[in-house]
PDB file of N, CA and C in Angstrom:
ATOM      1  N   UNK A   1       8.097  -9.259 -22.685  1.00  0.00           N
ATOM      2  CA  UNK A   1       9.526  -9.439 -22.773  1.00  0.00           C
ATOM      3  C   UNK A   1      10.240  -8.102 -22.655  1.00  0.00           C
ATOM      4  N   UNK A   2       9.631  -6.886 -23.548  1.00  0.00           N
ATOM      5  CA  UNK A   2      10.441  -5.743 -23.284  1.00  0.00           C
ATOM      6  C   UNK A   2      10.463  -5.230 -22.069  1.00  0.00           C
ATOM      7  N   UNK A   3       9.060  -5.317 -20.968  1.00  0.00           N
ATOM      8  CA  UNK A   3       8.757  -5.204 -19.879  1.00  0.00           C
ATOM      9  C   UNK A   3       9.970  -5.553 -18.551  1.00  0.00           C
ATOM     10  N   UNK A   4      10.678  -6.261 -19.170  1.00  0.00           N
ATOM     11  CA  UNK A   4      11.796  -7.196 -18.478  1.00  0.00           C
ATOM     12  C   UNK A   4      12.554  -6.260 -17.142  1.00  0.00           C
ATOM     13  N   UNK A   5      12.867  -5.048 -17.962  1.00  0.00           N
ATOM     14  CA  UNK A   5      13.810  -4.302 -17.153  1.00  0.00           C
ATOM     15  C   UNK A   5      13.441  -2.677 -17.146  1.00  0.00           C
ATOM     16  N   UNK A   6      12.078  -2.595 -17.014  1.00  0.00           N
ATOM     17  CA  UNK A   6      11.472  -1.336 -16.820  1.00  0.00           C
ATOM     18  C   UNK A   6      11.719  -1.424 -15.365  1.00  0.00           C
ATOM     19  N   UNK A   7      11.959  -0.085 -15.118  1.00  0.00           N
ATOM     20  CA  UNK A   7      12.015   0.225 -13.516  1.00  0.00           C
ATOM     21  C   UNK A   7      10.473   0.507 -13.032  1.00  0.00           C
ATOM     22  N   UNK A   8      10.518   0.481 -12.125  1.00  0.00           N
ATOM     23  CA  UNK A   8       8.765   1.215 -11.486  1.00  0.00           C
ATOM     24  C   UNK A   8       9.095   1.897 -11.209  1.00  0.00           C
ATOM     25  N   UNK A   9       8.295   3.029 -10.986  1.00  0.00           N
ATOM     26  CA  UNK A   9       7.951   4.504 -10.712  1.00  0.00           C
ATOM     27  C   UNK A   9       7.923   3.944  -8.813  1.00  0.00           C
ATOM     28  N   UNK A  10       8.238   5.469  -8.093  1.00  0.00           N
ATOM     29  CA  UNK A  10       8.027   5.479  -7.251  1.00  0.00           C
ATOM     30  C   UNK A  10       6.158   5.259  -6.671  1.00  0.00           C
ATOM     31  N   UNK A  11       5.773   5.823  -7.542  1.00  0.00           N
ATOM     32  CA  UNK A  11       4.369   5.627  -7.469  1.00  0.00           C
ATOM     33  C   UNK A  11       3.321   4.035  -7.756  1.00  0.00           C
ATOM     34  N   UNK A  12       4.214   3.202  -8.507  1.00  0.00           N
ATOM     35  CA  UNK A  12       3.921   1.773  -8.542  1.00  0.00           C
ATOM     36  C   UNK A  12       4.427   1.344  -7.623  1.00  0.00           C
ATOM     37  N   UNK A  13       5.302   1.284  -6.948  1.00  0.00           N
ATOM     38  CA  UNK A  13       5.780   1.008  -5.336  1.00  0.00           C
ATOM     39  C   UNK A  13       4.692   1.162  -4.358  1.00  0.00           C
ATOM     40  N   UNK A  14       4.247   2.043  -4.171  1.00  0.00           N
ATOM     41  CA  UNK A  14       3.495   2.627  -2.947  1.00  0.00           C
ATOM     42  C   UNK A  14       2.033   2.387  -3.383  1.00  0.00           C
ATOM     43  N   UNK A  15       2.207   1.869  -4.480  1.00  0.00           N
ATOM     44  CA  UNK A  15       0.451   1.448  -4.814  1.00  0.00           C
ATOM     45  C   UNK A  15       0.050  -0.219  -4.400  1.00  0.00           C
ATOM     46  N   UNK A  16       1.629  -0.593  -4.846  1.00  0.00           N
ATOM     47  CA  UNK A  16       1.349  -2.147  -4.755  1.00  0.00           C
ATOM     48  C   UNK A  16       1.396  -2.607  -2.782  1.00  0.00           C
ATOM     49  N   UNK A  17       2.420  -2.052  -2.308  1.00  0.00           N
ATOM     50  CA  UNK A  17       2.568  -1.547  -0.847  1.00  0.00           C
ATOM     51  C   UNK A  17       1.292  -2.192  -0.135  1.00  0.00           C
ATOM     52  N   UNK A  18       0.382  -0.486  -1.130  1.00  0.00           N
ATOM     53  CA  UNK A  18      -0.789   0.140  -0.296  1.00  0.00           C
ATOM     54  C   UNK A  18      -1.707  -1.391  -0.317  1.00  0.00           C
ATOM     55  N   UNK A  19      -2.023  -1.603  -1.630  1.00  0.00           N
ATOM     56  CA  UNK A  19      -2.985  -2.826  -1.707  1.00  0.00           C
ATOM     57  C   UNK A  19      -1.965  -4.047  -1.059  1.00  0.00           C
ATOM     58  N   UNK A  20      -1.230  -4.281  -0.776  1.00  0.00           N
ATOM     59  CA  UNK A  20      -0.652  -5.605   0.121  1.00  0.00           C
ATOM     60  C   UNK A  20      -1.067  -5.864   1.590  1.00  0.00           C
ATOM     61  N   UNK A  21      -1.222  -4.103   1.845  1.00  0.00           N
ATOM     62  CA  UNK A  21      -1.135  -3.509   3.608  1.00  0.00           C
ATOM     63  C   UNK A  21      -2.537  -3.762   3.727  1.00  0.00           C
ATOM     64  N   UNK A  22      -3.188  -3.461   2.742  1.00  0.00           N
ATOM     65  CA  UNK A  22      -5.052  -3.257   2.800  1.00  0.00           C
ATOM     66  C   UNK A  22      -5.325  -4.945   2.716  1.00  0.00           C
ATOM     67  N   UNK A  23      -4.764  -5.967   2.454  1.00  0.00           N
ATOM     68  CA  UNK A  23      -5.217  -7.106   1.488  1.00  0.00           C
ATOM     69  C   UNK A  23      -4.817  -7.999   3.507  1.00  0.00           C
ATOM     70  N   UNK A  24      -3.623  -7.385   4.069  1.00  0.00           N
ATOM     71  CA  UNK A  24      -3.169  -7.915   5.584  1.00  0.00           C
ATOM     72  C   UNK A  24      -4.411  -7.698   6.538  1.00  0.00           C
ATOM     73  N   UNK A  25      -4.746  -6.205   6.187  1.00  0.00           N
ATOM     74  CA  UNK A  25      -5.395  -5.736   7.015  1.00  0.00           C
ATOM     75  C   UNK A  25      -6.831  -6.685   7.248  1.00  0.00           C
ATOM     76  N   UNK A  26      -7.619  -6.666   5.918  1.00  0.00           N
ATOM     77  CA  UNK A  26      -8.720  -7.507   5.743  1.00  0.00           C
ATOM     78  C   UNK A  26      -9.184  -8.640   6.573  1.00  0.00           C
ATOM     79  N   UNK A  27      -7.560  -9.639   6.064  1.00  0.00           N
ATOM     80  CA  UNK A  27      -7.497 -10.534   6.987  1.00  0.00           C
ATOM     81  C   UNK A  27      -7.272 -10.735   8.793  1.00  0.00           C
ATOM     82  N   UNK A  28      -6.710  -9.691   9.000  1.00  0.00           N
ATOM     83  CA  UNK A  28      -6.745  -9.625  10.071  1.00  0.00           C
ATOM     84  C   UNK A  28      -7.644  -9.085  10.935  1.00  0.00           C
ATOM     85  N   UNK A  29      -8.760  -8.680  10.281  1.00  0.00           N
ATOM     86  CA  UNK A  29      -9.937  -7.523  10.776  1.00  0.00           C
ATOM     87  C   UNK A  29     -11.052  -8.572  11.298  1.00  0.00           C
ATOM     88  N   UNK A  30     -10.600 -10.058  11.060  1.00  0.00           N
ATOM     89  CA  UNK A  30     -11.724 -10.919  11.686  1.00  0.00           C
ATOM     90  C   UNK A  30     -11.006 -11.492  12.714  1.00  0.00           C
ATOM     91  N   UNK A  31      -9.396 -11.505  13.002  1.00  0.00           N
ATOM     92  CA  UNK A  31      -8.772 -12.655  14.010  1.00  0.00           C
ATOM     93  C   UNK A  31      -8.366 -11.355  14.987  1.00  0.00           C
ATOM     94  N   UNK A  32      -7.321 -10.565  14.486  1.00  0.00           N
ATOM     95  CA  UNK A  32      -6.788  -9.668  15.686  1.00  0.00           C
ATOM     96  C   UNK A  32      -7.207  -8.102  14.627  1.00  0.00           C
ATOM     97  N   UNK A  33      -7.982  -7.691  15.808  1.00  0.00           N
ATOM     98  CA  UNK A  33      -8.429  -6.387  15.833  1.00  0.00           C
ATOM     99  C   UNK A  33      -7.492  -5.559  16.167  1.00  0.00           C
ATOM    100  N   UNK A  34      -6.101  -5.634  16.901  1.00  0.00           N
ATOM    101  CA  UNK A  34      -5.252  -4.309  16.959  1.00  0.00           C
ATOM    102  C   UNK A  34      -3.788  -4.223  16.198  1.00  0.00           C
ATOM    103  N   UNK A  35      -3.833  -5.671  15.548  1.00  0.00           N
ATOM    104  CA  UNK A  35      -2.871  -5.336  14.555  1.00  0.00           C
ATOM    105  C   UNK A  35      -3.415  -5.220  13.000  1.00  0.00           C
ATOM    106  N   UNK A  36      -4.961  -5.293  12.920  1.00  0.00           N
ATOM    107  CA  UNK A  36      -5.392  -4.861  11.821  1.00  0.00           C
ATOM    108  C   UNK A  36      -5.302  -3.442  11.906  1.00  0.00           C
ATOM    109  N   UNK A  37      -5.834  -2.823  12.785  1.00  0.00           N
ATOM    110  CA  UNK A  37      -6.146  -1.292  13.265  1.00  0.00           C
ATOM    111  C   UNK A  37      -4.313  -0.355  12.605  1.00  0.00           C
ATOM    112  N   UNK A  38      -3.415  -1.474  13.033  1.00  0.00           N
ATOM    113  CA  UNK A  38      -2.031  -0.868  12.783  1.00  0.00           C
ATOM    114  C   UNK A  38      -1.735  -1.171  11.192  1.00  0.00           C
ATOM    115  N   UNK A  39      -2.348  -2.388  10.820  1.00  0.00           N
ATOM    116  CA  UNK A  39      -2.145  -2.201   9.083  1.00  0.00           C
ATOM    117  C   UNK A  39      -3.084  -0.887   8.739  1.00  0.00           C
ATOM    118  N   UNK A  40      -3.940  -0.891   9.415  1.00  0.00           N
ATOM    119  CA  UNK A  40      -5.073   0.420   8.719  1.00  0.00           C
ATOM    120  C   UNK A  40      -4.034   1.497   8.213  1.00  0.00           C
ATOM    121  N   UNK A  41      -3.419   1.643   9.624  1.00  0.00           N
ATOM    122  CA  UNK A  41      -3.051   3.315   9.843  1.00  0.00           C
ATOM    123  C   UNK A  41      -1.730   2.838   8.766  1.00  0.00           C
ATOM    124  N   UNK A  42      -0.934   2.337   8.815  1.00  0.00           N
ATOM    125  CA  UNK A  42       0.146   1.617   7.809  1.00  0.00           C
ATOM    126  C   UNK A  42      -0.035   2.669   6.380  1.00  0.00           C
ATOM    127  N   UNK A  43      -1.478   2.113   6.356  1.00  0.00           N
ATOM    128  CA  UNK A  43      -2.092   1.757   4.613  1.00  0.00           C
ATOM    129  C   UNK A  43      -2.407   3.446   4.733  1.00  0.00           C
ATOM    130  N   UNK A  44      -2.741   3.839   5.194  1.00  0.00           N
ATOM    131  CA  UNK A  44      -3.330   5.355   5.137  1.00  0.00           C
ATOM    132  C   UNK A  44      -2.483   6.198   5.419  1.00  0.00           C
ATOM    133  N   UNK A  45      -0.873   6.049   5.746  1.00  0.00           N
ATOM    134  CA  UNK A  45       0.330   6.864   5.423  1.00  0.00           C
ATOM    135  C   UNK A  45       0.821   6.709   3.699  1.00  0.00           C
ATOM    136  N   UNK A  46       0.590   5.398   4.148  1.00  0.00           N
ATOM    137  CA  UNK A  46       1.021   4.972   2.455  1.00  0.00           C
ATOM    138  C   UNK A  46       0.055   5.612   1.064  1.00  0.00           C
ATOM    139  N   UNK A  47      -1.360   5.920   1.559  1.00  0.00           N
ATOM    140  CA  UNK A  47      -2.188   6.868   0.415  1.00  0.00           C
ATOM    141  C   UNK A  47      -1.748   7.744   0.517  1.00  0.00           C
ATOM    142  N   UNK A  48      -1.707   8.924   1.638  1.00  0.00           N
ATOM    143  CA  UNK A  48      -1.579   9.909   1.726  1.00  0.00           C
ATOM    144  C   UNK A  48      -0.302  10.428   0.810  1.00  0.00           C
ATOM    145  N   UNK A  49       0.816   9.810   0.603  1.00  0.00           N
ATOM    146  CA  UNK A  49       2.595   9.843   0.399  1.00  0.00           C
ATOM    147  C   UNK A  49       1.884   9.419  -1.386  1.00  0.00           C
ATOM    148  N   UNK A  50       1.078   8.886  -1.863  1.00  0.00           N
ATOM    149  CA  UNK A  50       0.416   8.354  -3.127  1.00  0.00           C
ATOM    150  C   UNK A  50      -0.086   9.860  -3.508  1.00  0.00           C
ATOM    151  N   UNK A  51      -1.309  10.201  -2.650  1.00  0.00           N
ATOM    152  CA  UNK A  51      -2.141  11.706  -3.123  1.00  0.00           C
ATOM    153  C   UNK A  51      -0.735  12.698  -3.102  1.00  0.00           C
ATOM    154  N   UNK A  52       0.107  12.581  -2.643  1.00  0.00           N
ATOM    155  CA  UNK A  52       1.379  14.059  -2.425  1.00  0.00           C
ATOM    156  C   UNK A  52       1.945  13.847  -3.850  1.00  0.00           C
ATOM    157  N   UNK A  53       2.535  12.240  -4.348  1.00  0.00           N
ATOM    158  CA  UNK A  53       3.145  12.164  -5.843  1.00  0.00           C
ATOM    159  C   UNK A  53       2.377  12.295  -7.100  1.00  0.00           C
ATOM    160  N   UNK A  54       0.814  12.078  -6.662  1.00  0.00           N
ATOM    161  CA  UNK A  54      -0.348  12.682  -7.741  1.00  0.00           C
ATOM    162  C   UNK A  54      -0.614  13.852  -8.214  1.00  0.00           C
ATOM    163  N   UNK A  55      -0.130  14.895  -6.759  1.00  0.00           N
ATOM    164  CA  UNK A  55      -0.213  16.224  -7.307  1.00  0.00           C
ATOM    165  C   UNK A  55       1.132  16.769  -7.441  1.00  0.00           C
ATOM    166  N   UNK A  56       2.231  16.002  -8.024  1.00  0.00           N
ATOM    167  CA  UNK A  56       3.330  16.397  -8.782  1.00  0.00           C
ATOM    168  C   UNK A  56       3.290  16.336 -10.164  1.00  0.00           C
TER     169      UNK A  56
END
């Protein structure tokens, strides 16, 4: 209940993102191979921008 109206961190953003982009990708890695390939790269801007707010 207190949880109600906590903001997220920029860093809970880009985590939940990351695992949504990775969770597309999966699925798509058995039907279409070049728009999985584009969630890949998606998901691996989105860590990288994760590792930059880790070492703040």
């Amino acid at each position: 209940m207190f949880g109600l109206f906590k903001k997220t961190s920029e860093l809970d953003k880009l985590q939940k993102e990351y695992e949504k982009l990775m969770a597309d990708w999966h699925k798509l890695s058995t039907t279409n191979r070049s728009e999985s390939d584009k969630k890949y790269a998606e998901a691996q801007k989105i860590i990288e921008q994760i590792e930059i707010l880790k070492q703040k």
